[in-house]
N, C-alpha and C. Protein backbone atom coordinates (compact mmCIF):
# COMPACT_ATOMS: atom_id res chain seq x y z
N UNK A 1 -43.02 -10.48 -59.72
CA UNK A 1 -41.68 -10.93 -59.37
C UNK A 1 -41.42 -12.30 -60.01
N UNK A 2 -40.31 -12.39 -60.83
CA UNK A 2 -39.74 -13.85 -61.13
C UNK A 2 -38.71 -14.36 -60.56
N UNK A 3 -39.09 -15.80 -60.83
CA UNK A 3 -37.90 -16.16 -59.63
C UNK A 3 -37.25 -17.07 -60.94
N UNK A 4 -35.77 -17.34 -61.02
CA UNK A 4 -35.11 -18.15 -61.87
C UNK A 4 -34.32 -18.78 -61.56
N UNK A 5 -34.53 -20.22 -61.91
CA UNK A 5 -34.08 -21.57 -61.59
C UNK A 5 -32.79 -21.61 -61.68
N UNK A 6 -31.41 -22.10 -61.10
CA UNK A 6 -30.47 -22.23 -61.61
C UNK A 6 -29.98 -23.26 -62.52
N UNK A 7 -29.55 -22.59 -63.22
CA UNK A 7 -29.16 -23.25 -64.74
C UNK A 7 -29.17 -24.78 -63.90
N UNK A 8 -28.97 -25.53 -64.72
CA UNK A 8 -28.84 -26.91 -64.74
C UNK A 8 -27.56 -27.49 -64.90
N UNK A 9 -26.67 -28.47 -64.69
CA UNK A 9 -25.67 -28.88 -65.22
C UNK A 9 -25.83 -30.08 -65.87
N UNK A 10 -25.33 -30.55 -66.95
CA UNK A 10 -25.80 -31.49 -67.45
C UNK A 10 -23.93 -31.81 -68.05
N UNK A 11 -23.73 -33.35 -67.53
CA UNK A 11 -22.41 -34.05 -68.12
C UNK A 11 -22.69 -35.23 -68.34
N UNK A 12 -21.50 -35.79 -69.16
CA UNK A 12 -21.44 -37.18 -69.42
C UNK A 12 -20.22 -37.91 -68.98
N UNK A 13 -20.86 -39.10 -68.02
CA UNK A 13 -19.11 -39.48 -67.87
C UNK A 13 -19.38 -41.38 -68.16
N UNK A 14 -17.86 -41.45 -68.15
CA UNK A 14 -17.85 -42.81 -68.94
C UNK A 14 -16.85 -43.54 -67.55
N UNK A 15 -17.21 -44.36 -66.83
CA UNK A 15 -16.32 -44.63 -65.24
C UNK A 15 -15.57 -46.40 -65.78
N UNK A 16 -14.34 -46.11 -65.59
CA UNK A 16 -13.17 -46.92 -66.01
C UNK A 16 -12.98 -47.71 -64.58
N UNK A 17 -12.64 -49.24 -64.56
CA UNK A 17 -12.45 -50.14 -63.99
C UNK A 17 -13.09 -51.32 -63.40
N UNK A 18 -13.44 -51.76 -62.25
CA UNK A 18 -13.73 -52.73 -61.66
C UNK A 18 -15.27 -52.22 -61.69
N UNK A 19 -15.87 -52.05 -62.37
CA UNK A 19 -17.11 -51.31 -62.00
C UNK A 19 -18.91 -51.74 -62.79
N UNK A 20 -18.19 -53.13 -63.56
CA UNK A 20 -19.33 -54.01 -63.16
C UNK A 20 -19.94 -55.61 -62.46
N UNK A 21 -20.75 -55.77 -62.32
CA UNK A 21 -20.95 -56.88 -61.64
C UNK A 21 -21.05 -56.48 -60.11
N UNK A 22 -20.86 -55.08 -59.54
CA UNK A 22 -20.32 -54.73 -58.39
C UNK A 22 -21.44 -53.77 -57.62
N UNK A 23 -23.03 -53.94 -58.70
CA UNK A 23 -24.35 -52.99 -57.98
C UNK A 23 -23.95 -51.82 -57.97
N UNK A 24 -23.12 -51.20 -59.41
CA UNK A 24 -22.52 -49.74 -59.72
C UNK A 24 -23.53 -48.89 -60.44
N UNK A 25 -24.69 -49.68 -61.19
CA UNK A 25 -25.54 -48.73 -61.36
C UNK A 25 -26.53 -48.50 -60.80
N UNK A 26 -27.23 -49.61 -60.26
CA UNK A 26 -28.15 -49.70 -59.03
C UNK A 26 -27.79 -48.39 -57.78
N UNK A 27 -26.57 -48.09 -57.63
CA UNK A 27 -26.08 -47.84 -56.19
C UNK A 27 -26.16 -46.15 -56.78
N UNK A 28 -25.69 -45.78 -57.90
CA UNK A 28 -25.63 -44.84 -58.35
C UNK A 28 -27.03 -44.24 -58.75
N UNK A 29 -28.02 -45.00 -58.72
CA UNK A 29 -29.12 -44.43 -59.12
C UNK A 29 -30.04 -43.98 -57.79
N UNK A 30 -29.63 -45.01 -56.86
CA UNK A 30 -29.72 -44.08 -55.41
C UNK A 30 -28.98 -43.14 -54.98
N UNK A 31 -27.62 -42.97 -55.46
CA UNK A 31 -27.14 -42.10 -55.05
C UNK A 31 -27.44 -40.03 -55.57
N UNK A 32 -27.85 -40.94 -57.07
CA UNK A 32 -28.69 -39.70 -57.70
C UNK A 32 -30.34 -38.88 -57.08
N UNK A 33 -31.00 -40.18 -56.85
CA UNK A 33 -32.05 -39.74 -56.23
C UNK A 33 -31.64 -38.84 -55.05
N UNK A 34 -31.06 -39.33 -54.29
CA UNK A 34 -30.95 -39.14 -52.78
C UNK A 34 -30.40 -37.22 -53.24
N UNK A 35 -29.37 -36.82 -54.31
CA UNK A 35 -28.86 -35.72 -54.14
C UNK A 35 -29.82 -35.09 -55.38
N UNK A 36 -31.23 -35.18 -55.98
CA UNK A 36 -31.98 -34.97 -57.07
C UNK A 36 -31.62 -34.79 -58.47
N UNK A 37 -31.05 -35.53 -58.57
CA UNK A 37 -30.14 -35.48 -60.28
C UNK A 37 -30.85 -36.62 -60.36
N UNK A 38 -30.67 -36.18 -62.24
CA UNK A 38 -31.81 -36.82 -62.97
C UNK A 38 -30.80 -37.31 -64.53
N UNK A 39 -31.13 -38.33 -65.32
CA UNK A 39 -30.29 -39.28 -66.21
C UNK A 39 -30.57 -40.23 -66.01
N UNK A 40 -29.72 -40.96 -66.47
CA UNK A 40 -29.56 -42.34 -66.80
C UNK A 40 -27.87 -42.88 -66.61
N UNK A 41 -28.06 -44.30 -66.12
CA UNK A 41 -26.98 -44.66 -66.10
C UNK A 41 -26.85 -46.48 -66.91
N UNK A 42 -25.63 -46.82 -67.89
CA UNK A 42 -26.08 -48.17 -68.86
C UNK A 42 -24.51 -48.77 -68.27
N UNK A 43 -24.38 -50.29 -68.43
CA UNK A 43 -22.95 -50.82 -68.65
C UNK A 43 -22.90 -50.85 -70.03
N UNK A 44 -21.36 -50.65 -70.46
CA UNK A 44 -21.38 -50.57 -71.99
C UNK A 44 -20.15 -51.93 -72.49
N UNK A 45 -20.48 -52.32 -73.44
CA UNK A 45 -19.49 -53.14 -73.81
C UNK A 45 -18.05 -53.67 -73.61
N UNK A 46 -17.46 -52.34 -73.25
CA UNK A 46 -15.91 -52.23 -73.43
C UNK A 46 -16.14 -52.52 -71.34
N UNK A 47 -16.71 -52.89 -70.70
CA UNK A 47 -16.66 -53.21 -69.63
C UNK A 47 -16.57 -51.45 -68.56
N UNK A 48 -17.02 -50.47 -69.40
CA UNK A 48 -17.08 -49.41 -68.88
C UNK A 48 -18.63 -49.21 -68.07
N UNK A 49 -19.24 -48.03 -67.18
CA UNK A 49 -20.20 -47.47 -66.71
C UNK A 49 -19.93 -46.13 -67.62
N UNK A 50 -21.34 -45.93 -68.39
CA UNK A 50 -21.38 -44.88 -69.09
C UNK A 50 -22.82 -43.79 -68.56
N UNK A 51 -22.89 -42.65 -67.90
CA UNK A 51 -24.13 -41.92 -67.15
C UNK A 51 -23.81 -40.67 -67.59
N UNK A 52 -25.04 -40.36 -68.17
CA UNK A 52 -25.31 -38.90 -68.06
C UNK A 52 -26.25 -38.38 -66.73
N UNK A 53 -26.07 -37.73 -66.09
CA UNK A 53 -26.33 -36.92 -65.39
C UNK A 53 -26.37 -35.19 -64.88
N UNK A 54 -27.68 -34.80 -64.91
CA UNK A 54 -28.04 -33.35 -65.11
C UNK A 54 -28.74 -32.90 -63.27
N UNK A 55 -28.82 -31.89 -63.07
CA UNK A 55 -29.55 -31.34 -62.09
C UNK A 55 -28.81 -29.80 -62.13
N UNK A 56 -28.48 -29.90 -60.03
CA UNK A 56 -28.21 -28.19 -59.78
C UNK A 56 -26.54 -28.76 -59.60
N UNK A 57 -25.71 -27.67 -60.15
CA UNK A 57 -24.10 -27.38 -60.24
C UNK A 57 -24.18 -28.69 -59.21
N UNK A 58 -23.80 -28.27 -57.63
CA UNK A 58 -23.42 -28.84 -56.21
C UNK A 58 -24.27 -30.22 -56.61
N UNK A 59 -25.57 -30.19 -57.15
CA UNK A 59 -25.27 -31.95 -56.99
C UNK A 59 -24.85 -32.72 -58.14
N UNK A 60 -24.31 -32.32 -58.71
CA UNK A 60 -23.74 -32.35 -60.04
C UNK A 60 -22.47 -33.03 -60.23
N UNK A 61 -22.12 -31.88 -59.14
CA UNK A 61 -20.62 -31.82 -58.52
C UNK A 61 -20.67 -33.24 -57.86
N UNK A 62 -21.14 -33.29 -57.10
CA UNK A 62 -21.84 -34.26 -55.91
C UNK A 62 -21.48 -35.70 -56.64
N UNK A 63 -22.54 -35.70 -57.22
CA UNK A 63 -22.81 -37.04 -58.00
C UNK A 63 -21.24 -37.99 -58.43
N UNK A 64 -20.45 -36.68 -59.34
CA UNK A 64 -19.32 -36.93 -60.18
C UNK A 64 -18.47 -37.33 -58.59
N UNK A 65 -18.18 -36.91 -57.52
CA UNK A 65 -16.83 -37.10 -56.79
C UNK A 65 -17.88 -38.60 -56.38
N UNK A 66 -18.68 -38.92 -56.20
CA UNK A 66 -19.25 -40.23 -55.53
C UNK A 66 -18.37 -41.20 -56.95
N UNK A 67 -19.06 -40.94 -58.44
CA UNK A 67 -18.25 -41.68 -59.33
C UNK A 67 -17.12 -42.23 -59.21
N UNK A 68 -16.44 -41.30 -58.69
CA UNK A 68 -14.97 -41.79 -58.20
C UNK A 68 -14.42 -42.89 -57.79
N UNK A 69 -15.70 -43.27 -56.86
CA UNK A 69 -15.09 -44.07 -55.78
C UNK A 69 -16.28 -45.12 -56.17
N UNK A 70 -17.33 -45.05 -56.23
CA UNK A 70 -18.71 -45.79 -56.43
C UNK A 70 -18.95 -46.73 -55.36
N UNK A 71 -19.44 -47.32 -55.27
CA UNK A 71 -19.77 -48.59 -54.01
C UNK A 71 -19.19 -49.25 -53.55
N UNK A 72 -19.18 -50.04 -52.48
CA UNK A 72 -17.94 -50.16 -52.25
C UNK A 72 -16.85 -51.64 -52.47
N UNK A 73 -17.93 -52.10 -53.74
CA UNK A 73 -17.19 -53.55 -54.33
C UNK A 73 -16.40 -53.27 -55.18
N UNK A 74 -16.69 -51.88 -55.95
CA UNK A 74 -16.21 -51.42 -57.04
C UNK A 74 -14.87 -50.64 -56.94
N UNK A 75 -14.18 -50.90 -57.99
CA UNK A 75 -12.68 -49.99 -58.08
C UNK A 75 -12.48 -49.49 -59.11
N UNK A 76 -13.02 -47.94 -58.71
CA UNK A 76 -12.56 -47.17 -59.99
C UNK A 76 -11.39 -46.39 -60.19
N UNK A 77 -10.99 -47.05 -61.53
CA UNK A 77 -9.60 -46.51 -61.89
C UNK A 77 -9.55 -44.75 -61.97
N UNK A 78 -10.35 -44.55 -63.40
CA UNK A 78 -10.69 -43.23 -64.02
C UNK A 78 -12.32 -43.05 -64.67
N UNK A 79 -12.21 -41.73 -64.29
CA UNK A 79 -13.52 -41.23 -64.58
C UNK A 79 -13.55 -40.37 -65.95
N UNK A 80 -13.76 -40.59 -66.89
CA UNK A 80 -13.79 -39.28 -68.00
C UNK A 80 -14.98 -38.27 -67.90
N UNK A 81 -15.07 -37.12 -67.57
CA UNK A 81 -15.88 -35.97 -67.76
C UNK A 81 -15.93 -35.18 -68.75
N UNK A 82 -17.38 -35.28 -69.39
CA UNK A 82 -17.74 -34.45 -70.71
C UNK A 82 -19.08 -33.41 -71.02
N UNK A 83 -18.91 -32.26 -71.34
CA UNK A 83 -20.34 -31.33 -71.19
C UNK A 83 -21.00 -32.70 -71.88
N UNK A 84 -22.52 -32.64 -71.74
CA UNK A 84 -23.86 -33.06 -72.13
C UNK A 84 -24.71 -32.00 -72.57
N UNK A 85 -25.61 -32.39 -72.74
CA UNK A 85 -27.31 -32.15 -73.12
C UNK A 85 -28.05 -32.79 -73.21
N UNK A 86 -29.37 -32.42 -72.85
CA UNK A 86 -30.36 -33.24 -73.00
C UNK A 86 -31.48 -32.92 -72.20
N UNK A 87 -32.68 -33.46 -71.64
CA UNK A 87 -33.16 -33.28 -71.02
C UNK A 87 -33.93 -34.39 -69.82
N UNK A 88 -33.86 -34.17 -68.36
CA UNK A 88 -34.23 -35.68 -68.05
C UNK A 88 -35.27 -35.45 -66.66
N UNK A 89 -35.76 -36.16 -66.73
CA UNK A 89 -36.58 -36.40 -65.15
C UNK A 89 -36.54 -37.66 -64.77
N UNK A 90 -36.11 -37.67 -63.93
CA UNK A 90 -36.03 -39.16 -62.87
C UNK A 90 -34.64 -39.61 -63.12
N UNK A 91 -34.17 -40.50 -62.50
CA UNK A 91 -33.02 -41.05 -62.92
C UNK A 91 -33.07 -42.74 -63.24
N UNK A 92 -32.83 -43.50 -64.21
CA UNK A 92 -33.05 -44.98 -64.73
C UNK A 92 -31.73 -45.39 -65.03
N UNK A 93 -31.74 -46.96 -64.82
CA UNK A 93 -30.82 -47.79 -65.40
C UNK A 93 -31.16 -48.21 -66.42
N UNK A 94 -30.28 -48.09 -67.37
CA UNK A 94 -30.83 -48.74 -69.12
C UNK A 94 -29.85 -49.56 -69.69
N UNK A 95 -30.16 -49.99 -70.30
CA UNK A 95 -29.56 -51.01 -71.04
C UNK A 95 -28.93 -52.24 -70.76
C-alpha cells in the first residue's frame, strides 16, 4: 500500500506597506513554523517584505491571509501573490 503526500503549494509574495521595522519577518517566521510551512522570508530595498513560502494547500492558504494583516505594528496595504518553486525545509529570515 502507498500512501501519497499532498502536493505541496509553493508561492511567492511580495507584502506592500508599513511592514518594516515592525518584527514582520521575525513574527512571520513563527507564524510559519507554528502552521509547518517552510521558505524564507528577506526585507527588500523598495521597503517591501518579499517570502516564499511552500507546505500543505490550508497552510499555505493560512500563512498568505496572516500576510495580510501581519503583526500587529505593521500595516499592510497589498499583498501580491505569485506561483513559486523550489524546494525548502525549515523556514529562515535572510537577508
Amino acid at each position: 500500500m502507498t500512501t501519497h503526500a499532498m502536493p505541496k503549494k509553493t508561492l511567492r509574495l511580495v507584502i506592500h506597506g508599513r511592514v518594516q521595522g515592525v518584527f514582520f519577518r521575525d513574527s512571520m517566521k513563527s507564524e510559519a513554523q507554528k502552521l509547518n510551512v517552510s521558505g524564507w522570508v528577506r526585507n527588500r530595498n523598495d521597503g517591501t517584505v518579499e517570502a516564499a513560502v511552500q507546505g500543505e494547500p490550508s497552510a499555505v492558504d493560512a500563512i498568505v491571509r496572516w500576510a495580510h494583516h501581519g503583526p500587529q505594528q505593521a500595516r499592510v496595504e497589498m499583498v501580491d501573490i505569485a506561483p513559486d518553486s523550489g524546494s525548502y525545509t525549515g523556514f529562515e529570515v535572510i537577508g
